[in-house]
Protein backbone atom coordinates (compact mmCIF):
# COMPACT_ATOMS: atom_id res chain seq x y z
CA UNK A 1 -12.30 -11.88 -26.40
CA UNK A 2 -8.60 -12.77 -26.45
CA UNK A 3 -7.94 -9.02 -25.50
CA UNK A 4 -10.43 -8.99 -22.80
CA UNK A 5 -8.96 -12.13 -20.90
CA UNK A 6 -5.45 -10.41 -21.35
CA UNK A 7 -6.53 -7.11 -19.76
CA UNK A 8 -8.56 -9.32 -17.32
CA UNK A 9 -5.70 -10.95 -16.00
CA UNK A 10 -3.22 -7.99 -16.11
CA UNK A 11 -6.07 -5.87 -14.33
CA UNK A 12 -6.07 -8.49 -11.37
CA UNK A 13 -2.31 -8.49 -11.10
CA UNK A 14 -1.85 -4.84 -11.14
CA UNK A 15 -4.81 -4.86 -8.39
CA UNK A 16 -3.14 -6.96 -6.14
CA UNK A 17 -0.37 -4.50 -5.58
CA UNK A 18 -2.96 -1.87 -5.13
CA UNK A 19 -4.87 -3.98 -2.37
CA UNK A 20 -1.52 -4.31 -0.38
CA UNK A 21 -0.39 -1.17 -0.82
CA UNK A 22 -4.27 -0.11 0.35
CA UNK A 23 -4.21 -2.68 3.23
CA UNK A 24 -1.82 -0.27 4.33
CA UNK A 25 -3.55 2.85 4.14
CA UNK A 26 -6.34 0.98 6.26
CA UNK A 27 -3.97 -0.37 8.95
CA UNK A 28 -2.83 3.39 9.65
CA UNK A 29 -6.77 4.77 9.09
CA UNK A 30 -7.73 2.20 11.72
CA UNK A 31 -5.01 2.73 14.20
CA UNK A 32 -4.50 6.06 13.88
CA UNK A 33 -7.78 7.69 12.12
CA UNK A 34 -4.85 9.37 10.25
CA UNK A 35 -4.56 8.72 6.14
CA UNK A 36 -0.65 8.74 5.78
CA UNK A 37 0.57 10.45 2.57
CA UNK A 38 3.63 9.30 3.47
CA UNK A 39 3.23 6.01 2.45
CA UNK A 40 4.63 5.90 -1.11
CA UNK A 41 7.60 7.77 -0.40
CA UNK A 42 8.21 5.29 2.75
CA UNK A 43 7.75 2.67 -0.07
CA UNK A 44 10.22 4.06 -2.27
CA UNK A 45 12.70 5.00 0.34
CA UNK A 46 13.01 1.19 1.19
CA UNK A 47 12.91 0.23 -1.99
CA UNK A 48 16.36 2.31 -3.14
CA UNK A 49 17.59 0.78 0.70
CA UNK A 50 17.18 -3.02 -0.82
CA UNK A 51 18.31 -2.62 -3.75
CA UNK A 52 21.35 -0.74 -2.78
CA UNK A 53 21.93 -3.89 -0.74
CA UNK A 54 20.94 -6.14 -4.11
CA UNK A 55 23.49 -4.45 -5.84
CA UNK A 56 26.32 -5.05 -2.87
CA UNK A 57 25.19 -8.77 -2.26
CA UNK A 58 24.33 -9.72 -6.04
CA UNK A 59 20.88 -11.09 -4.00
CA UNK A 60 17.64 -10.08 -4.80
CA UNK A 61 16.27 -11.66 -2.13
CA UNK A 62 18.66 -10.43 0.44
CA UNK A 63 17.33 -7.17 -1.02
CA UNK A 64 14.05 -8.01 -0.28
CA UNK A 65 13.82 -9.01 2.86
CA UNK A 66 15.51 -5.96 4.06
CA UNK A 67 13.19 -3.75 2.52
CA UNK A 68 10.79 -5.43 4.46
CA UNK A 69 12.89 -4.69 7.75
CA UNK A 70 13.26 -1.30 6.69
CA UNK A 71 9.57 -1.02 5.97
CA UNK A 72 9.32 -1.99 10.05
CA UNK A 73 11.60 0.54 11.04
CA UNK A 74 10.96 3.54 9.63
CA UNK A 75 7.19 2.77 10.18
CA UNK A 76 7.90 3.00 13.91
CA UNK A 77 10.45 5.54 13.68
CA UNK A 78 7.95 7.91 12.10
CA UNK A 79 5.54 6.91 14.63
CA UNK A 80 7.77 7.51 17.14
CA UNK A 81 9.99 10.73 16.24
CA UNK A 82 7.12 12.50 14.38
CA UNK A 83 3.55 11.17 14.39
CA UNK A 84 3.32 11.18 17.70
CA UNK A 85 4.11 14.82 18.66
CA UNK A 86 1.16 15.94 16.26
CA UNK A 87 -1.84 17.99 17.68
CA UNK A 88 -4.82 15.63 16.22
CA UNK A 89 -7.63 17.67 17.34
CA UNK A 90 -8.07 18.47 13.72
CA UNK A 91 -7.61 15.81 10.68
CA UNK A 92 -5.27 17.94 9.12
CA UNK A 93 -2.45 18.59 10.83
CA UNK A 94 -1.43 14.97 10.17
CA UNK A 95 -2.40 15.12 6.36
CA UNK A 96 -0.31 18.11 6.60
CA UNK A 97 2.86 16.18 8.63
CA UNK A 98 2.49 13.69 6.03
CA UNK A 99 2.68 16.27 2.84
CA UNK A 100 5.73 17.16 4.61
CA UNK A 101 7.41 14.16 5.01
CA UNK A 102 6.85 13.22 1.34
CA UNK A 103 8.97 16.23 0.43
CA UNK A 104 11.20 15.42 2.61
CA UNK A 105 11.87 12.10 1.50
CA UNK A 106 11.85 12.46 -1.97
CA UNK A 107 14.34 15.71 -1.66
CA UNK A 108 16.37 13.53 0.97
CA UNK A 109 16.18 10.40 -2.26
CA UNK A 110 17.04 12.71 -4.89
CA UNK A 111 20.62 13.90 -3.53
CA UNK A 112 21.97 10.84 -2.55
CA UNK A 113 20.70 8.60 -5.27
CA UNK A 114 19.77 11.59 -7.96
CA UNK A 115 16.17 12.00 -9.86
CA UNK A 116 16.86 9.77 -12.94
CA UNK A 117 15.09 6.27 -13.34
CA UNK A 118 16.59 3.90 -12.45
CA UNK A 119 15.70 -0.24 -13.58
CA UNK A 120 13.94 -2.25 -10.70
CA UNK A 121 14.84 -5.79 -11.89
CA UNK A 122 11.91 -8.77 -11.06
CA UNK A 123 12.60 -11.94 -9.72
CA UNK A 124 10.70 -13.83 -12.06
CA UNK A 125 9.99 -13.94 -15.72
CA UNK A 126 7.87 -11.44 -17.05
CA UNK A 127 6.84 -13.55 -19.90
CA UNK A 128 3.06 -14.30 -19.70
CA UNK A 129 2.04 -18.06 -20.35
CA UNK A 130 -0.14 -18.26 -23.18
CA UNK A 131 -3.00 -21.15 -23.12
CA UNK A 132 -5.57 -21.56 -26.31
CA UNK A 133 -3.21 -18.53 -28.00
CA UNK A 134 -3.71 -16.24 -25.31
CA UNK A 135 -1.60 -14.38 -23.10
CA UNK A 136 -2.31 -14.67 -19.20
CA UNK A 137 -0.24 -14.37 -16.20
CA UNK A 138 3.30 -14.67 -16.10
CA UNK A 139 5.83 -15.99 -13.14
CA UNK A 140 5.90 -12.57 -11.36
CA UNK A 141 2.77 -12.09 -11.73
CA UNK A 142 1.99 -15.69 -9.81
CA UNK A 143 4.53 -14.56 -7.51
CA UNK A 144 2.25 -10.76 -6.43
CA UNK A 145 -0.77 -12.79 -6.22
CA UNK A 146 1.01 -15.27 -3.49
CA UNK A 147 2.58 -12.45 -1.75
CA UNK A 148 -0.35 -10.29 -1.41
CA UNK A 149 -2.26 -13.49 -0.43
CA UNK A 150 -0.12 -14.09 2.23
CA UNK A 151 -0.03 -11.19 3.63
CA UNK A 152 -3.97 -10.55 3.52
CA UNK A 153 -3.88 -14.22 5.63
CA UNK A 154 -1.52 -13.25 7.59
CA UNK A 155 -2.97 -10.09 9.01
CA UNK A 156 -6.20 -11.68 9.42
CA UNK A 157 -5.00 -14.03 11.58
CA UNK A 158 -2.95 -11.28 13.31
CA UNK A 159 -6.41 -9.15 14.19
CA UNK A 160 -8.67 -11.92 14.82
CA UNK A 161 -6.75 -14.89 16.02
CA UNK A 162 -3.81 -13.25 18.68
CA UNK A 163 -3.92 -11.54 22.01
CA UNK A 164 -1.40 -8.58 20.09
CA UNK A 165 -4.45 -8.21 17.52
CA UNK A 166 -6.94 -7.61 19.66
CA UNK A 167 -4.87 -4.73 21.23
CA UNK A 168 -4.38 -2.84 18.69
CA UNK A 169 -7.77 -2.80 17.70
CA UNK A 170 -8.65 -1.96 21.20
CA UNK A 171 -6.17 0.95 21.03
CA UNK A 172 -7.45 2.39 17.93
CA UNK A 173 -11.02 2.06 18.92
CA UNK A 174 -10.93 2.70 22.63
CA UNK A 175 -7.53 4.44 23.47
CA UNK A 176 -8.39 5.67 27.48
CA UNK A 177 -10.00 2.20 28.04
CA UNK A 178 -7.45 0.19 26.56
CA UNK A 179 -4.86 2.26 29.26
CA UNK A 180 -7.12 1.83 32.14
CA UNK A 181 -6.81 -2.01 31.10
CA UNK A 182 -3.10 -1.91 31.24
CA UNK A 183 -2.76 -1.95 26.91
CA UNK A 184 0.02 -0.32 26.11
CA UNK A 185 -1.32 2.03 23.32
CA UNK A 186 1.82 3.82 22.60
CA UNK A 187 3.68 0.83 21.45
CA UNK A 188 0.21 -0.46 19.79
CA UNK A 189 -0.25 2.47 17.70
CA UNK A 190 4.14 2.12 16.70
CA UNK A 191 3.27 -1.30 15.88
CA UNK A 192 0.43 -0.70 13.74
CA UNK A 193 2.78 1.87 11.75
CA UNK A 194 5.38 -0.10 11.86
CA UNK A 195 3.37 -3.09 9.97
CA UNK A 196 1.31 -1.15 7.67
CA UNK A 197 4.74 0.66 6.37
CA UNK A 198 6.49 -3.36 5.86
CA UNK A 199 3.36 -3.74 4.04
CA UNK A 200 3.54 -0.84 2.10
CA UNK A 201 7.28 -1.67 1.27
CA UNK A 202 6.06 -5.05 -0.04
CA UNK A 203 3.92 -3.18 -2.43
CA UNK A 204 6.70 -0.76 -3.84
CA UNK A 205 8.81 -3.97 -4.18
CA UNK A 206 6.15 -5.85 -6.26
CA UNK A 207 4.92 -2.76 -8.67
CA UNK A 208 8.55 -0.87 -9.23
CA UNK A 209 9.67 -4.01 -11.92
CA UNK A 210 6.09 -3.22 -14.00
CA UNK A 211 6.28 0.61 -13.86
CA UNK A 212 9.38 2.85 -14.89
CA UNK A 213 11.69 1.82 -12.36
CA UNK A 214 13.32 3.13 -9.12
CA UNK A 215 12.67 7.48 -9.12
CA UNK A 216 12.13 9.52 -6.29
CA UNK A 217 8.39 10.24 -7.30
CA UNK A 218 7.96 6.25 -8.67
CA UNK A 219 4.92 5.37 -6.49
CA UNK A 220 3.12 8.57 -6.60
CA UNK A 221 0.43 7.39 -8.97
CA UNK A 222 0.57 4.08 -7.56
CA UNK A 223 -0.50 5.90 -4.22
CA UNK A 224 -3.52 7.51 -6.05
CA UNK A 225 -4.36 4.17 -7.56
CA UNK A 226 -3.93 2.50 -3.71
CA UNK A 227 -6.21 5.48 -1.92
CA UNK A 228 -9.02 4.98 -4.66
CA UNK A 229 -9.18 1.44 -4.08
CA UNK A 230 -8.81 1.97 -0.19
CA UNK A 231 -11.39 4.67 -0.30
CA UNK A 232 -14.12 2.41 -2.86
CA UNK A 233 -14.00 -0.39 -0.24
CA UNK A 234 -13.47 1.89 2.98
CA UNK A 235 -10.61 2.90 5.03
CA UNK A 236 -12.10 0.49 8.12
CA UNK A 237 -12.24 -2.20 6.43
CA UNK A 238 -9.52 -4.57 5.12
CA UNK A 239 -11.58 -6.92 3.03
CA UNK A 240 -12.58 -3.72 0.95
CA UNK A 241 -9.25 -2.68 0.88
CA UNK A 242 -8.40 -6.23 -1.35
CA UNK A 243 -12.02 -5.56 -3.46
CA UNK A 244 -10.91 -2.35 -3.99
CA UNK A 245 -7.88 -3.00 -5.20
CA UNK A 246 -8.82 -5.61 -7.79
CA UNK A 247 -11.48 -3.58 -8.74
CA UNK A 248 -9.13 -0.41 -9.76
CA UNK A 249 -6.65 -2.72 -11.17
CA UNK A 250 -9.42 -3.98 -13.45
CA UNK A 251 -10.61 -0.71 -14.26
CA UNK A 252 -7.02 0.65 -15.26
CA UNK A 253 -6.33 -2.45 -17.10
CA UNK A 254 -9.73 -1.83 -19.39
CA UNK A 255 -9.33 1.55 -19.51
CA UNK A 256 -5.87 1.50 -20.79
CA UNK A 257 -6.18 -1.58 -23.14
CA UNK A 258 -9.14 0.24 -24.93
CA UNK A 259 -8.79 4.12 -24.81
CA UNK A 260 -4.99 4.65 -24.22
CA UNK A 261 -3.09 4.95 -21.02
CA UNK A 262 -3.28 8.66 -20.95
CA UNK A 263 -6.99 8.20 -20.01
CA UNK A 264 -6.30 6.04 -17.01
CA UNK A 265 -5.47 8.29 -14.53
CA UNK A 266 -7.80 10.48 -15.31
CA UNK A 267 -10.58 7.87 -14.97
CA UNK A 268 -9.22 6.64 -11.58
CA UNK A 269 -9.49 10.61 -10.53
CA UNK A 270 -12.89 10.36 -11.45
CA UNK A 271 -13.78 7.47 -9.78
CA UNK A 272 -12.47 8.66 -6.62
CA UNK A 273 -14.56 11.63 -7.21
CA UNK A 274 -17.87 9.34 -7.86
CA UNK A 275 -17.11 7.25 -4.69
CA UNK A 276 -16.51 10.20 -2.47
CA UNK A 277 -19.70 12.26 -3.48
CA UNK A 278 -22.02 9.03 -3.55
CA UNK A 279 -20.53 6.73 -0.69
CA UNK A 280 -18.15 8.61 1.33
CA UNK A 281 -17.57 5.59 3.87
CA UNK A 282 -16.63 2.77 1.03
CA UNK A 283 -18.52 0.45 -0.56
CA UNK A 284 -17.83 -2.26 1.75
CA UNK A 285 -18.13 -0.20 4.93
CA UNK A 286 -20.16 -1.27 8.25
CA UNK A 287 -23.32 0.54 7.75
CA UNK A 288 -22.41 1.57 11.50
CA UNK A 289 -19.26 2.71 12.28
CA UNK A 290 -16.93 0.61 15.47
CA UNK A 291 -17.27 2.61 19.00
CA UNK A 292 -15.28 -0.28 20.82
């Protein structure tokens, strides 16, 4: 029992960065109807940005906050410089854009900062409090579970409670309308890029002090991991984006505690296999999908 509360509680925290890093899968699926590839090398780039500034400041959170900027920027800027100019009368030319700009990236990555790991520190302990003999959740992992809360509050009050919300989910949903109304749906859709890649850097910031450290390819699996969980709850809506997340966190956590971590990625390969050939839409998809 005392190893099943352990991998319970590492399983949620590991989720958490999944659901963020899926929240911003969804944000691009629902502004764009485009899944971006992109987004763990986008992570990573920003991630090598703040802590090259960690290292010149001696601030981790100085560090942080401009990976966040940086998230915000290049979001846009790939919105702007590249995104935009693709032909999407077929799906695939912007999964293909995407492919492209993870090479890109990580080749860019590897000659100025080389292809060896490098240590992501974490702001907090590491060190798990133990209650009844048992190990549980640690600072950091008290600090994901606030970030990723505030951010999943945040945006909801973003889509549902301002006028800037409700534009970009008129944009995404009803583009020529939206114009007609005088919505700009250019600088909607940069937005919406621009915010799902901050959020994206906030997830390569919160997993890169668990896993190996900084690399080139350091959130590849953690992108797998992220599209699963986006795909199990559905790329239109956010809520499944957080349920998925938890739910593939808890399933790696399980899976690793109790048949080796070899097996995990296999299993969440699998899954995304299951959910794809039984439920295509997500599990926590509108049984209808949004027109306007």
């Amino acid at each position: 029992m005392d190893r099943f509360l352990f991998l319970t509680f590492d399983g949620l925290s590991r989720g958490a960065v999944y659901a963020a890093f899926a929240l911003a899968l969804v944000l691009i699926w629902r502004a764009t109807r485009i899944v971006n590839f992109a987004q763990g090398a986008m992570a990573v780039a920003t991630a090598y940005v703040a802590y090259s500034v960690s290292d010149a400041t001696g601030s981790y959170w100085i560090g942080f906050v401009v990976a966040l900027v940086a998230g915000l920027l290049l979001g846009a800027a790939v919105e702007r410089v590249v995104m935009r100019f693709v032909d999407h009368s077929s799906p695939l030319n912007g999964v293909v854009v995407a492919l492209g700009l993870v090479l890109i990236i990580q080749g860019v990555l590897g000659m100025i900062y080389g292809n060896e790991f490098r240590p992501a520190a974490a702001p907090f302990s590491r060190d798990a409090f133990e209650i009844g003999g048992v190990a549980l959740l640690s600072r950091y992992d008290l600090f994901v579970f606030a970030a990723v809360g505030a951010v999943v509050v945040l945006l909801t009050l973003l889509f549902t409670r301002t006028p800037t919300g409700l534009r970009m989910r008129a944009a995404a949903f009803a583009p020529d309308v939206s114009r007609l109304l005088g919505v700009p749906v250019g600088g909607m859709l940069t937005l919406g890029w621009a915010l799902a890649a901050a959020v994206g850097s906030l997830a390569g910031m919160l997993v890169l002090p668990t896993e190996l450290g900084l690399h080139p390819t350091a959130m590849d699996i953690v992108f797998i991991s992220a599209f699963t969980a986006a795909v199990l709850g559905g790329l239109d809506s956010p809520i499944g984006a957080v349920l998925g997340g938890l739910l593939v966190g808890l399933l790696l956590s399980y899976i690793s505690g109790y048949l080796g971590a070899t097996v995990a990625p296999m299993a969440v390969l699998a899954l995304l296999v299951v959910v794809l050939l039984g439920r295509p839409d997500g599990l926590f998809a509108r049984s209808k999908a949004r027109t306007a």
